[in-house]
C-alpha atoms as a PDB file:
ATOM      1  CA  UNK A   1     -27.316 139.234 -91.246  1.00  0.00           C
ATOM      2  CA  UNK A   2     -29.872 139.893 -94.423  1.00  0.00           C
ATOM      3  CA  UNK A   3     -30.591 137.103 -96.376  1.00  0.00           C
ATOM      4  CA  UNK A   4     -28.833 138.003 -99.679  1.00  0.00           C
ATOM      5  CA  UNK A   5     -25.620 137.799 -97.314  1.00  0.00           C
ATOM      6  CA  UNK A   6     -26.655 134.024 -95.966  1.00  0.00           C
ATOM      7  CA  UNK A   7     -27.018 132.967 -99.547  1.00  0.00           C
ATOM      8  CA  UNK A   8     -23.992 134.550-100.464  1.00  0.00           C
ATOM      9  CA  UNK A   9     -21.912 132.857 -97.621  1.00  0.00           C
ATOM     10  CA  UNK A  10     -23.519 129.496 -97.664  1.00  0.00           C
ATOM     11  CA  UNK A  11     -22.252 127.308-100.830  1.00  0.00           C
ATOM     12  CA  UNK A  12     -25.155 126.391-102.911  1.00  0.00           C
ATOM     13  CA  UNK A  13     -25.340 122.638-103.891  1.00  0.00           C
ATOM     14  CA  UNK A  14     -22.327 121.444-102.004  1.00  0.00           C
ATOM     15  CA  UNK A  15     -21.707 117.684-102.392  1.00  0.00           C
ATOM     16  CA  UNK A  16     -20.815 115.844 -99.573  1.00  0.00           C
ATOM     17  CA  UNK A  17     -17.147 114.363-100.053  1.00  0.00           C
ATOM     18  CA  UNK A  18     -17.125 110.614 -99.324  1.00  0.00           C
ATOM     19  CA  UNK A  19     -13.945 109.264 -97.712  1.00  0.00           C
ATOM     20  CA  UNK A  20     -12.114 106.580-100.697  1.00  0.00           C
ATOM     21  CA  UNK A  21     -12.676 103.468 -99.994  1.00  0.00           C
ATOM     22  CA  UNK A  22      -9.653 101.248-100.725  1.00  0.00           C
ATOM     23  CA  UNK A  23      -9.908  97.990-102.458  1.00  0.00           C
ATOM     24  CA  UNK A  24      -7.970  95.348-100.318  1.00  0.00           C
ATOM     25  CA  UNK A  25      -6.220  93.142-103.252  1.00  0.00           C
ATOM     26  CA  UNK A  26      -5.446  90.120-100.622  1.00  0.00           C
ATOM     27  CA  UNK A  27      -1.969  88.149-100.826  1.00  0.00           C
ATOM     28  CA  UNK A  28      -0.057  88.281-104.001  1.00  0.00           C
ATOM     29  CA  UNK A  29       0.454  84.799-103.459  1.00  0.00           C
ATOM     30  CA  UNK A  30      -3.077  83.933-103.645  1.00  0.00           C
ATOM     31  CA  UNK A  31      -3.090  85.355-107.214  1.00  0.00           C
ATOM     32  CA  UNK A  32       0.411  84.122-108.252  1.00  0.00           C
ATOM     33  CA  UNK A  33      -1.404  80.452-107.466  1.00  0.00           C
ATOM     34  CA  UNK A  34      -4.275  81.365-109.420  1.00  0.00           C
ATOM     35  CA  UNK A  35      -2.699  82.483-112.162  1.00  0.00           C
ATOM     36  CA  UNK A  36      -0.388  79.318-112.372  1.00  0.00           C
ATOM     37  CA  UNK A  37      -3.855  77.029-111.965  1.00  0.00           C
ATOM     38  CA  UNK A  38      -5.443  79.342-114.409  1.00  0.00           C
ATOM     39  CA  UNK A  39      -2.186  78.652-117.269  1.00  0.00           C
ATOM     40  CA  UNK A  40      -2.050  74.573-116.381  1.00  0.00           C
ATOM     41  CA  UNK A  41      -5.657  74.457-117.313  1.00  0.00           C
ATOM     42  CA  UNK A  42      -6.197  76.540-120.034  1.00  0.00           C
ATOM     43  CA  UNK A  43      -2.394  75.484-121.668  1.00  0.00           C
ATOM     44  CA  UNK A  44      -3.972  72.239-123.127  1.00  0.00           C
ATOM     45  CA  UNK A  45      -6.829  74.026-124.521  1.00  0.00           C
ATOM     46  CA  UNK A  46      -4.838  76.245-126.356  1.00  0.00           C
ATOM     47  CA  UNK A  47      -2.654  73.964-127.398  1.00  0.00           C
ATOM     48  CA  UNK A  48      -5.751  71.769-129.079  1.00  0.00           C
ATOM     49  CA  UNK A  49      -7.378  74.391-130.712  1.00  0.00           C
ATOM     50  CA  UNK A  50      -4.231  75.892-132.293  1.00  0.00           C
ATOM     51  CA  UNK A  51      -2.605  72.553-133.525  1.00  0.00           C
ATOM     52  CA  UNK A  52      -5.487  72.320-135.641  1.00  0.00           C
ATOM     53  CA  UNK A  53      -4.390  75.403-138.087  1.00  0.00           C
ATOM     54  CA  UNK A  54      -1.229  73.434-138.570  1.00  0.00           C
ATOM     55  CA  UNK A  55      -0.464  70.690-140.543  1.00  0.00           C
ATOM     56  CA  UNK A  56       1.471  67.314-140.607  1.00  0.00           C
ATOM     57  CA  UNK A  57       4.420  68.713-141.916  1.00  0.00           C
ATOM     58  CA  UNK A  58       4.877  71.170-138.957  1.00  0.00           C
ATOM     59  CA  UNK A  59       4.244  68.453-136.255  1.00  0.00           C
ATOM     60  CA  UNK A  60       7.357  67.510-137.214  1.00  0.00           C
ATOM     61  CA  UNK A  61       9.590  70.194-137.628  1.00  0.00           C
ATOM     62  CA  UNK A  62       8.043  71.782-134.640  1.00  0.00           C
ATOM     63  CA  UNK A  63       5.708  70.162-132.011  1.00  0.00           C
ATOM     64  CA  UNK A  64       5.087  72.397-130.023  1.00  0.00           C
ATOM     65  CA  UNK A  65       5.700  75.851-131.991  1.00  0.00           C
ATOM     66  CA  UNK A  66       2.569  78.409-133.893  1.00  0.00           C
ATOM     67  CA  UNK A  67       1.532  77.206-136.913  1.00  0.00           C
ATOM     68  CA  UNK A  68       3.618  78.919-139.841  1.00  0.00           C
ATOM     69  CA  UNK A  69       1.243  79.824-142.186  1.00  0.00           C
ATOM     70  CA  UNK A  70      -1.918  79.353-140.145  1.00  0.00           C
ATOM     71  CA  UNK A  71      -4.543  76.779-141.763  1.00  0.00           C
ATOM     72  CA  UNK A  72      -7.953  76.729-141.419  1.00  0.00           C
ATOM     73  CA  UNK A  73      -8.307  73.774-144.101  1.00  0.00           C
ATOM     74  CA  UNK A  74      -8.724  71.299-141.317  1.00  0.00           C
ATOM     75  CA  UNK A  75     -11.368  73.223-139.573  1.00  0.00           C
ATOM     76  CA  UNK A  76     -12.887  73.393-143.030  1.00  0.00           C
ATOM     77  CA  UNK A  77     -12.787  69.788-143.581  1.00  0.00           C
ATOM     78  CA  UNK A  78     -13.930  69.395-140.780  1.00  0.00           C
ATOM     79  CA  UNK A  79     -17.343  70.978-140.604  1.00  0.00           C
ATOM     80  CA  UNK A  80     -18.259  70.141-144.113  1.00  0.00           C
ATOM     81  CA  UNK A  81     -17.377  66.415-143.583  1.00  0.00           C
ATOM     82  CA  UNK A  82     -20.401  63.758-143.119  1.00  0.00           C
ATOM     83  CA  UNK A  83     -19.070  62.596-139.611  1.00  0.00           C
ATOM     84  CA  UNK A  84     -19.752  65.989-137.759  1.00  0.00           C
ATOM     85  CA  UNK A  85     -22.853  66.925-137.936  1.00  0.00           C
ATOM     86  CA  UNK A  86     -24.882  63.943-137.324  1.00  0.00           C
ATOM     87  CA  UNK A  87     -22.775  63.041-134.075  1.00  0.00           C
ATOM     88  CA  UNK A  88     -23.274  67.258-133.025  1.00  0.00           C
ATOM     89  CA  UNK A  89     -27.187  66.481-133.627  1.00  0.00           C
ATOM     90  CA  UNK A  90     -26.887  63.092-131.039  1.00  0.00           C
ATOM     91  CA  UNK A  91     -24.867  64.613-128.612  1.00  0.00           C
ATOM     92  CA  UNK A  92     -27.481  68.246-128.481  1.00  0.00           C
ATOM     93  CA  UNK A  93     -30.691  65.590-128.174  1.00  0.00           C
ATOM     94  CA  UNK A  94     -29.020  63.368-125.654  1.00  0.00           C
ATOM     95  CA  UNK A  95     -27.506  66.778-123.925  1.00  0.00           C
ATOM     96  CA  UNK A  96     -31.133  68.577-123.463  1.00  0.00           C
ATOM     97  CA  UNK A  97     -32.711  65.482-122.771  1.00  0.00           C
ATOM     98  CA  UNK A  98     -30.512  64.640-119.549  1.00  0.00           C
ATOM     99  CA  UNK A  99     -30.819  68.114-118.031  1.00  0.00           C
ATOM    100  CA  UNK A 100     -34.476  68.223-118.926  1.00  0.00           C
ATOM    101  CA  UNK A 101     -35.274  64.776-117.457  1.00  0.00           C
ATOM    102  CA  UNK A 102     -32.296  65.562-114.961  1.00  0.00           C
ATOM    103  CA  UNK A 103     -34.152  68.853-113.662  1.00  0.00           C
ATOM    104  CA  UNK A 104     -37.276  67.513-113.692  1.00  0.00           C
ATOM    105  CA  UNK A 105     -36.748  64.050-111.418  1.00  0.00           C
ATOM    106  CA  UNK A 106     -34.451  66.138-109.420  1.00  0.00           C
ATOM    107  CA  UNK A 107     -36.408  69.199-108.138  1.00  0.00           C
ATOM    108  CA  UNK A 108     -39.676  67.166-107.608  1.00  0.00           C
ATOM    109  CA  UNK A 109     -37.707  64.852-105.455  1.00  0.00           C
ATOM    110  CA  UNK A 110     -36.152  67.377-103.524  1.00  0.00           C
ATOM    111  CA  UNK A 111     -39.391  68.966-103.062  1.00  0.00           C
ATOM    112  CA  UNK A 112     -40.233  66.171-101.203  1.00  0.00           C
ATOM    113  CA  UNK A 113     -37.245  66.016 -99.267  1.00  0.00           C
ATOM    114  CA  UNK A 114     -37.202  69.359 -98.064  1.00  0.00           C
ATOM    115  CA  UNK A 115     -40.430  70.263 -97.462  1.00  0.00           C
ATOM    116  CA  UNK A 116     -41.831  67.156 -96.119  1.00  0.00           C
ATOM    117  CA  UNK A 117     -41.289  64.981 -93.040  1.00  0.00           C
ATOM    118  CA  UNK A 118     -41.978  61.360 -93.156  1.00  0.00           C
ATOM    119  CA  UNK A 119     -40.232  57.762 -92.288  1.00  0.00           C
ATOM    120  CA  UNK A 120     -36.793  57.259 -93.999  1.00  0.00           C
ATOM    121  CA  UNK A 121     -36.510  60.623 -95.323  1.00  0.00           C
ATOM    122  CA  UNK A 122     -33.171  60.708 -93.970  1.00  0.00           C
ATOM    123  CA  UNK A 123     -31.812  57.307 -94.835  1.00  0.00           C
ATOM    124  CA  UNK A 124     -33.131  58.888 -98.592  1.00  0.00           C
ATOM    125  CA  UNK A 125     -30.991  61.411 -98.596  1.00  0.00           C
ATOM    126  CA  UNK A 126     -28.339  60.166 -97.628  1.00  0.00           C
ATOM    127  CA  UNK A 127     -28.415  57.444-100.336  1.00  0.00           C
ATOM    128  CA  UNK A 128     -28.756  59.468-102.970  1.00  0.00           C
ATOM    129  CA  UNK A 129     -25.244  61.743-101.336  1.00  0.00           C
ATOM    130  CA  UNK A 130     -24.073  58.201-101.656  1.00  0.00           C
ATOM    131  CA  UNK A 131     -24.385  57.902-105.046  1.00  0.00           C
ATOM    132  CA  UNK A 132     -21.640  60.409-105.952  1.00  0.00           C
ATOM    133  CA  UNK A 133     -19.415  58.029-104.706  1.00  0.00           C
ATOM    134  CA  UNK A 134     -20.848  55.032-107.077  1.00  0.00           C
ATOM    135  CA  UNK A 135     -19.328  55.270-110.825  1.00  0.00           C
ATOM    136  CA  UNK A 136     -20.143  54.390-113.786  1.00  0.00           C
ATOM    137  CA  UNK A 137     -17.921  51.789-114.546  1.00  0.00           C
ATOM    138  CA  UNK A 138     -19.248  49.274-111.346  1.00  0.00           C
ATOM    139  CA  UNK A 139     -22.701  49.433-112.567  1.00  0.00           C
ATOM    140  CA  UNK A 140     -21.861  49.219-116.371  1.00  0.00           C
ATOM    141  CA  UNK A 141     -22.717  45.568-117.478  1.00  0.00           C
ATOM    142  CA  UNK A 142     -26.151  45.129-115.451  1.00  0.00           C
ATOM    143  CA  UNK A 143     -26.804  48.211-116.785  1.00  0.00           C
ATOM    144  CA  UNK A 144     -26.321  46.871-120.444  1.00  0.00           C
ATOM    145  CA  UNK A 145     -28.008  43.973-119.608  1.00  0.00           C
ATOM    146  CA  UNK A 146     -31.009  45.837-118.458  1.00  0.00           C
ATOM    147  CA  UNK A 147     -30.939  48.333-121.155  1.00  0.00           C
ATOM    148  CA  UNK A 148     -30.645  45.539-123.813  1.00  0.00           C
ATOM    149  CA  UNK A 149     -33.741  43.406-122.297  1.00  0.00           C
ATOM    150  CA  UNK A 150     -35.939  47.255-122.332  1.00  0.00           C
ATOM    151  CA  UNK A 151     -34.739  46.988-126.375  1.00  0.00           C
ATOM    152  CA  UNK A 152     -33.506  50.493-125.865  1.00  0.00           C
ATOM    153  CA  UNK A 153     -30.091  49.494-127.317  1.00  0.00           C
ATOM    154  CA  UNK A 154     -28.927  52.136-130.029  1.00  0.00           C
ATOM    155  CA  UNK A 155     -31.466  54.832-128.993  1.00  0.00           C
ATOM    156  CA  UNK A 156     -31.023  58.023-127.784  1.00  0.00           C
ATOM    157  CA  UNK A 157     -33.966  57.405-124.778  1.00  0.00           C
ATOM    158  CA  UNK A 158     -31.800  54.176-123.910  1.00  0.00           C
ATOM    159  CA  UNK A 159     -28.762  56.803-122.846  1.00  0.00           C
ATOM    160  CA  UNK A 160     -30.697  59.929-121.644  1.00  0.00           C
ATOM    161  CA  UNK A 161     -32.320  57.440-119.037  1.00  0.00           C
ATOM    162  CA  UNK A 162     -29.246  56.310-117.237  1.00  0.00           C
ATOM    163  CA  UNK A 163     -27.382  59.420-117.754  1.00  0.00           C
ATOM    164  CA  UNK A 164     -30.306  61.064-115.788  1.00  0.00           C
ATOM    165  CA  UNK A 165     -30.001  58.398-112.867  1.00  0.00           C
ATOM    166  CA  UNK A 166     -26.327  59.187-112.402  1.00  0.00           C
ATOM    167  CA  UNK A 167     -27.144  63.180-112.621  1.00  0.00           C
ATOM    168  CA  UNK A 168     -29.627  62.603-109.711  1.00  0.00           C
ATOM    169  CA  UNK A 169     -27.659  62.703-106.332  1.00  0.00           C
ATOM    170  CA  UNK A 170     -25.594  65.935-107.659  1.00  0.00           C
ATOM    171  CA  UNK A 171     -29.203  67.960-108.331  1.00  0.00           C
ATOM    172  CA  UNK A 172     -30.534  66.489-105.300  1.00  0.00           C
ATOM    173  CA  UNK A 173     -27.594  67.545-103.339  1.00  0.00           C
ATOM    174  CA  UNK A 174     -27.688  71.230-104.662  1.00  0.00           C
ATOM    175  CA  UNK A 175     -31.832  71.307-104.772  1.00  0.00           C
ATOM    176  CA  UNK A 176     -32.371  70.293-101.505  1.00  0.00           C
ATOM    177  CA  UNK A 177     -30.776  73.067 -99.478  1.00  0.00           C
ATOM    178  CA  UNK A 178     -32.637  75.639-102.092  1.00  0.00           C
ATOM    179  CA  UNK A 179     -35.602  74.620-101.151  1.00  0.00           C
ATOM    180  CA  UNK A 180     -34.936  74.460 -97.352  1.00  0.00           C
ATOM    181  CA  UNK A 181     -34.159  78.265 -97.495  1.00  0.00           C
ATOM    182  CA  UNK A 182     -38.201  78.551 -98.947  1.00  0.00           C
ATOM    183  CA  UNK A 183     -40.332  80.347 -95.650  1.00  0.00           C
ATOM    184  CA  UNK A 184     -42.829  77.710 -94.508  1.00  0.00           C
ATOM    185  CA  UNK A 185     -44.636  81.242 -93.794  1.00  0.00           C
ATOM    186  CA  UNK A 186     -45.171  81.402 -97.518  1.00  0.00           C
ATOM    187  CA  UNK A 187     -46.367  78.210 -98.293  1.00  0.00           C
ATOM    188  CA  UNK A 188     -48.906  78.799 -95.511  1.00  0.00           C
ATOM    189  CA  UNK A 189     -50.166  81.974 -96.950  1.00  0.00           C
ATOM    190  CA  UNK A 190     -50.809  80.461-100.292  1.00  0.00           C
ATOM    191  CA  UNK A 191     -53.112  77.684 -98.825  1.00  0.00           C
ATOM    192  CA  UNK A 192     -55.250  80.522 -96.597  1.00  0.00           C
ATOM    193  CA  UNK A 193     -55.468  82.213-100.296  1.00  0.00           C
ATOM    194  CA  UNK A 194     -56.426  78.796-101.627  1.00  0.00           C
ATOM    195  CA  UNK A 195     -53.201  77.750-103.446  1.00  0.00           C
ATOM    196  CA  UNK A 196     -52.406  73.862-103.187  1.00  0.00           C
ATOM    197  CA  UNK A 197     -50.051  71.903-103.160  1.00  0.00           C
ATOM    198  CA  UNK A 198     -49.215  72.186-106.793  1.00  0.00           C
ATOM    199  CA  UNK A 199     -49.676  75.562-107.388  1.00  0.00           C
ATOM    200  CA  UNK A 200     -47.530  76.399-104.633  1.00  0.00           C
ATOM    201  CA  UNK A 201     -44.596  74.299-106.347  1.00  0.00           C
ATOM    202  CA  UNK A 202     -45.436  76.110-109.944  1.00  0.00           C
ATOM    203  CA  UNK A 203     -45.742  79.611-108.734  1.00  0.00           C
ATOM    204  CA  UNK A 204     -43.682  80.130-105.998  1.00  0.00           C
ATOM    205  CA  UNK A 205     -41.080  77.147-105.469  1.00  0.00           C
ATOM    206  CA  UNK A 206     -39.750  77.092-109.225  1.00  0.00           C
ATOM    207  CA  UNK A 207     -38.771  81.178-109.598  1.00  0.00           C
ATOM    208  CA  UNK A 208     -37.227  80.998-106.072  1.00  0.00           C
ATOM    209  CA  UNK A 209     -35.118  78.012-106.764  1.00  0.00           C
ATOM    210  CA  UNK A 210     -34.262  79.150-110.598  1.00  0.00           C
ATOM    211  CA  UNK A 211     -30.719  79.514-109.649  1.00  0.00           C
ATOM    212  CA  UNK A 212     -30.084  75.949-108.674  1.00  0.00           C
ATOM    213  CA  UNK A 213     -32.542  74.944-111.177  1.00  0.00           C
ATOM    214  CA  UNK A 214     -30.167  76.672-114.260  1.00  0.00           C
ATOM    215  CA  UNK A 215     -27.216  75.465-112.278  1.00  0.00           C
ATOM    216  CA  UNK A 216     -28.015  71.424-111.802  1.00  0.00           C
ATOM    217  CA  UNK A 217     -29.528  71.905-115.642  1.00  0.00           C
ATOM    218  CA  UNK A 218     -26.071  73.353-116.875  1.00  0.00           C
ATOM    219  CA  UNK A 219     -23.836  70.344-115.106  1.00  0.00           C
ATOM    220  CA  UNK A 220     -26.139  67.601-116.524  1.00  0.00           C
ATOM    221  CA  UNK A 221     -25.785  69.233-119.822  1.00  0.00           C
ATOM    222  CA  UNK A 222     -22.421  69.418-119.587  1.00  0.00           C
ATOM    223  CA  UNK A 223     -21.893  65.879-118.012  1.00  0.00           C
ATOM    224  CA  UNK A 224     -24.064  64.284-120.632  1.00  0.00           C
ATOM    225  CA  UNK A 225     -21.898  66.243-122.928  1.00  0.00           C
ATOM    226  CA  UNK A 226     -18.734  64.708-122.298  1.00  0.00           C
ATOM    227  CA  UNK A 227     -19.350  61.613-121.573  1.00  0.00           C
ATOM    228  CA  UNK A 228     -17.779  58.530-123.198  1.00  0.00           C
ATOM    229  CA  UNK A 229     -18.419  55.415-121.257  1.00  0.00           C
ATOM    230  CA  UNK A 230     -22.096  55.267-121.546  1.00  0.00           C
ATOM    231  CA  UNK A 231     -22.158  56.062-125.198  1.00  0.00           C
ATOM    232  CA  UNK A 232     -19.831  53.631-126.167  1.00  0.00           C
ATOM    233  CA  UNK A 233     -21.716  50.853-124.615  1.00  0.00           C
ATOM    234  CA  UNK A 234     -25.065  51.863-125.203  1.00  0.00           C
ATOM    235  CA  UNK A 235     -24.723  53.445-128.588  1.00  0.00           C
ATOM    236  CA  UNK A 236     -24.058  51.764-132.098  1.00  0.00           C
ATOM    237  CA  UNK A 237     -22.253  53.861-134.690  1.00  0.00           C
ATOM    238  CA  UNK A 238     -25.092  55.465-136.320  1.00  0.00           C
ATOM    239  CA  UNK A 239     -25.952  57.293-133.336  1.00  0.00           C
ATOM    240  CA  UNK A 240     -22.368  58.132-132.105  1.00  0.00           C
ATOM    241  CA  UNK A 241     -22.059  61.068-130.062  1.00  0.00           C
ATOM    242  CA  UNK A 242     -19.275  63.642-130.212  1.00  0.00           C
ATOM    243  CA  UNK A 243     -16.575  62.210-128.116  1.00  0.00           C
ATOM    244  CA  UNK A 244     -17.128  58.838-130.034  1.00  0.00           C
ATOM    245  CA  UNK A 245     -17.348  60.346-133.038  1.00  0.00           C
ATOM    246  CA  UNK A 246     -13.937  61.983-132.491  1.00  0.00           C
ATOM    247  CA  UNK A 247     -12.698  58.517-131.192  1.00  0.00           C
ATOM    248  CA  UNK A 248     -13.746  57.071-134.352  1.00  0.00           C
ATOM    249  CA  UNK A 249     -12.228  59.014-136.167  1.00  0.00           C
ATOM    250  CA  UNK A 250      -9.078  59.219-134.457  1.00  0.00           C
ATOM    251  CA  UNK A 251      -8.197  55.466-134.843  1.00  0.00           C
ATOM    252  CA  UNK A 252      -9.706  55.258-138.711  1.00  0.00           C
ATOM    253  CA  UNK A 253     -10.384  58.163-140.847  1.00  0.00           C
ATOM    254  CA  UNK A 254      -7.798  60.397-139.677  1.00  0.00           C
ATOM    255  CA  UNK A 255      -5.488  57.991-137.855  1.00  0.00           C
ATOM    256  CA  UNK A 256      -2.044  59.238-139.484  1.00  0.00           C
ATOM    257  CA  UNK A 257      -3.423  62.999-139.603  1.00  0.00           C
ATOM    258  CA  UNK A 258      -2.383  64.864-136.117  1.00  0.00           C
ATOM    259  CA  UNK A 259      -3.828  67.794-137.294  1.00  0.00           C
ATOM    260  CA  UNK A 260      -7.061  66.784-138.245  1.00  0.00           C
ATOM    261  CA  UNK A 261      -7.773  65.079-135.073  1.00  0.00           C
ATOM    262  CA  UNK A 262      -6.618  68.034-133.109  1.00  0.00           C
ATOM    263  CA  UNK A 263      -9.343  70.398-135.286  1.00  0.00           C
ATOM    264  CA  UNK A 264     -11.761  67.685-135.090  1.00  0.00           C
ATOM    265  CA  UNK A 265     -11.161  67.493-131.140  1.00  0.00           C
ATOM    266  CA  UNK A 266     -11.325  71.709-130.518  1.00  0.00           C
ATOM    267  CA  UNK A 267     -14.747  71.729-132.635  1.00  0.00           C
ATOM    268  CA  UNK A 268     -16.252  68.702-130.569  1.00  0.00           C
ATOM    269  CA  UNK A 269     -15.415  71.099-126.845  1.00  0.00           C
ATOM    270  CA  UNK A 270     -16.307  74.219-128.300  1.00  0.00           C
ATOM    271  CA  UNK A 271     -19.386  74.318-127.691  1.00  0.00           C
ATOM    272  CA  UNK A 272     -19.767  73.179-124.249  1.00  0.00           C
ATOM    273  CA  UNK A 273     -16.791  75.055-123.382  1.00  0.00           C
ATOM    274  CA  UNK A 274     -18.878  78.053-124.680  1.00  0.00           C
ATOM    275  CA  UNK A 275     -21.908  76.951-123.112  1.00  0.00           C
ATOM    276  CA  UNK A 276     -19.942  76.612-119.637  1.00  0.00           C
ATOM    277  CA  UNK A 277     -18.402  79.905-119.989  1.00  0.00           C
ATOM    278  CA  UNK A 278     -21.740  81.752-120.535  1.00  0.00           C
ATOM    279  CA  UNK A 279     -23.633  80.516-117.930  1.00  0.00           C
ATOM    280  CA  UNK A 280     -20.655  80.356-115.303  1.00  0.00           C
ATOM    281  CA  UNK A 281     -21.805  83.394-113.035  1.00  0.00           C
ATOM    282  CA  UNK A 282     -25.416  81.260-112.739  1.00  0.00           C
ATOM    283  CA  UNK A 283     -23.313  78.233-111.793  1.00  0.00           C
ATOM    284  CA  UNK A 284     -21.649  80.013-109.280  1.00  0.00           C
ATOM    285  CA  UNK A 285     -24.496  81.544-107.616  1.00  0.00           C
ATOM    286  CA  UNK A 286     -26.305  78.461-107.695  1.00  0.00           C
ATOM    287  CA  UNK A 287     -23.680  76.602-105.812  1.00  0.00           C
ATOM    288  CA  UNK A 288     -23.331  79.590-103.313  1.00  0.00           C
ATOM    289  CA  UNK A 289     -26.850  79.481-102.642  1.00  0.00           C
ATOM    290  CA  UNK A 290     -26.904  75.462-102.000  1.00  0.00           C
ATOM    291  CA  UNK A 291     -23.585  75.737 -99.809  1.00  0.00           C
ATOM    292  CA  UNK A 292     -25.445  78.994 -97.777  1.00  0.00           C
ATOM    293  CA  UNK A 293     -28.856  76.740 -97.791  1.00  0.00           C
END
């Protein structure tokens, strides 16, 4: 057979045909659940932000119906009154200085943890995975008392430092099996290439455990974000953070004004809902990563 009649017979650039590979979609009931869970959470939500573009008026012709015309004049009132702003300002500081502090207590100490053996490093541990269990409101009067004696009453360090000591055991918690998963093997390649202690933990242990790092950051910022209890102890008026703020305003300024509170409530979680939502695959990945450490 000449070669013109090989070429001619043999298909040129023939793609190999894959088999389809078919997606299995699982139990519909497993989706008919999530999709209920999914509505009961996100049903509130909706409900706050949308009950602010209505007014008094409609409240009580119609609870629970659209608004009819929509109004932003609440929103609008809102953002350019002189209650807002300052208690957004309080509530950023005291937000980025909990996850900072937070991030920063929390991965040294799991360094230590992890990579370390020495007496009591277990009974450590294991008292800081006790303090999930210990809330806020046991430890809330020493914990005035103490902060009052510091004079750190009315001050934004006087909050960041306790929210940080009740962030702890959750960072520790999700650190400490992050840095586990580190190769000893690396850490003793770095000291035969002259790399200390320190420099190991700056160049190699903080970009391998960025995803827990962005993760335990994320749930101090939010938990500092939301939080009441604290704040309301600690914190006098002028320094008010958003939850208080909308508190305050719900039992004085606006007390007879549904609607206002409502738009004054859906600004106030905006932005940590927002926050939460764009970080949420780094959240996810950092928690898979401490459950497979």
């Amino acid at each position: 057979m000449s070669l013109e009649t090989s070429l001619a017979i043999t298909p040129v650039n023939k793609r190999t045909r894959k088999p389809k590979e078919y997606v299995k979609w699982g139990s519909p009931g497993v989706y008919l659940a999530a999709i209920i869970l999914v509505t009961v959470c996100i049903t509130p939500v909706l409900y706050v932000i949308i009950g602010g573009f209505r007014d008094n008026a409609q409240f009580t012709t119609d609870p629970a119906g659209f608004p009819n015309p929509w109004n932003p004049a609440n929103y609008i009132n809102v953002l350019t009154g002189s209650n807002f702003w300052p208690a957004l300002m309080n509530s950023v500081v005291v937000g980025l200085g909990t996850a900072l502090g937070t991030v920063a207590l929390g991965l040294m100490a799991s360094y230590v943890m992890a990579r370390y053996n020495f007496t009591g490093k277990t009974q450590m541990y294991s008292l800081f995975a006790a303090g999930l269990m210990f809330p806020a409101t046991v430890a809330i009067t020493p914990l005035y008392i103490m902060v009052r004696a510091l004079g750190l009453t009315n001050t934004h360090i006087g909050l960041i430092l306790p929210q940080i000591a009740f962030a702890l055991p959750t960072t520790i918690i999700i650190l400490v099996p992050f840095l586990k998963a580190i190769p000893m093997e690396l850490e003793e390649a770095a000291a035969i290439d002259g790399t200390g202690r320190l420099g190991f933990f700056f160049r190699m242990v903080l970009p391998l455990s960025l995803p827990g790092v962005i993760t335990t950051g994320i749930l101090a910022f939010v938990g500092s974000w939301n939080g009441y209890l604290l704040p309301l102890f600690l914190l006098g008026s002028d320094k008010y953070t958003l939850p208080l703020a909308v508190q305050n305003a719900a039992t004085s300024q606006y007390a007879s004004d549904a609607a206002m509170i409502l738009a004054y409530t859906s600004l106030s979680m905006l932005p940590a809902l927002i926050f939460f939502s764009l970080f949420e695959r780094r959240i996810v990945g950092g928690l898979t990563g401490a459950v497979k450490g």
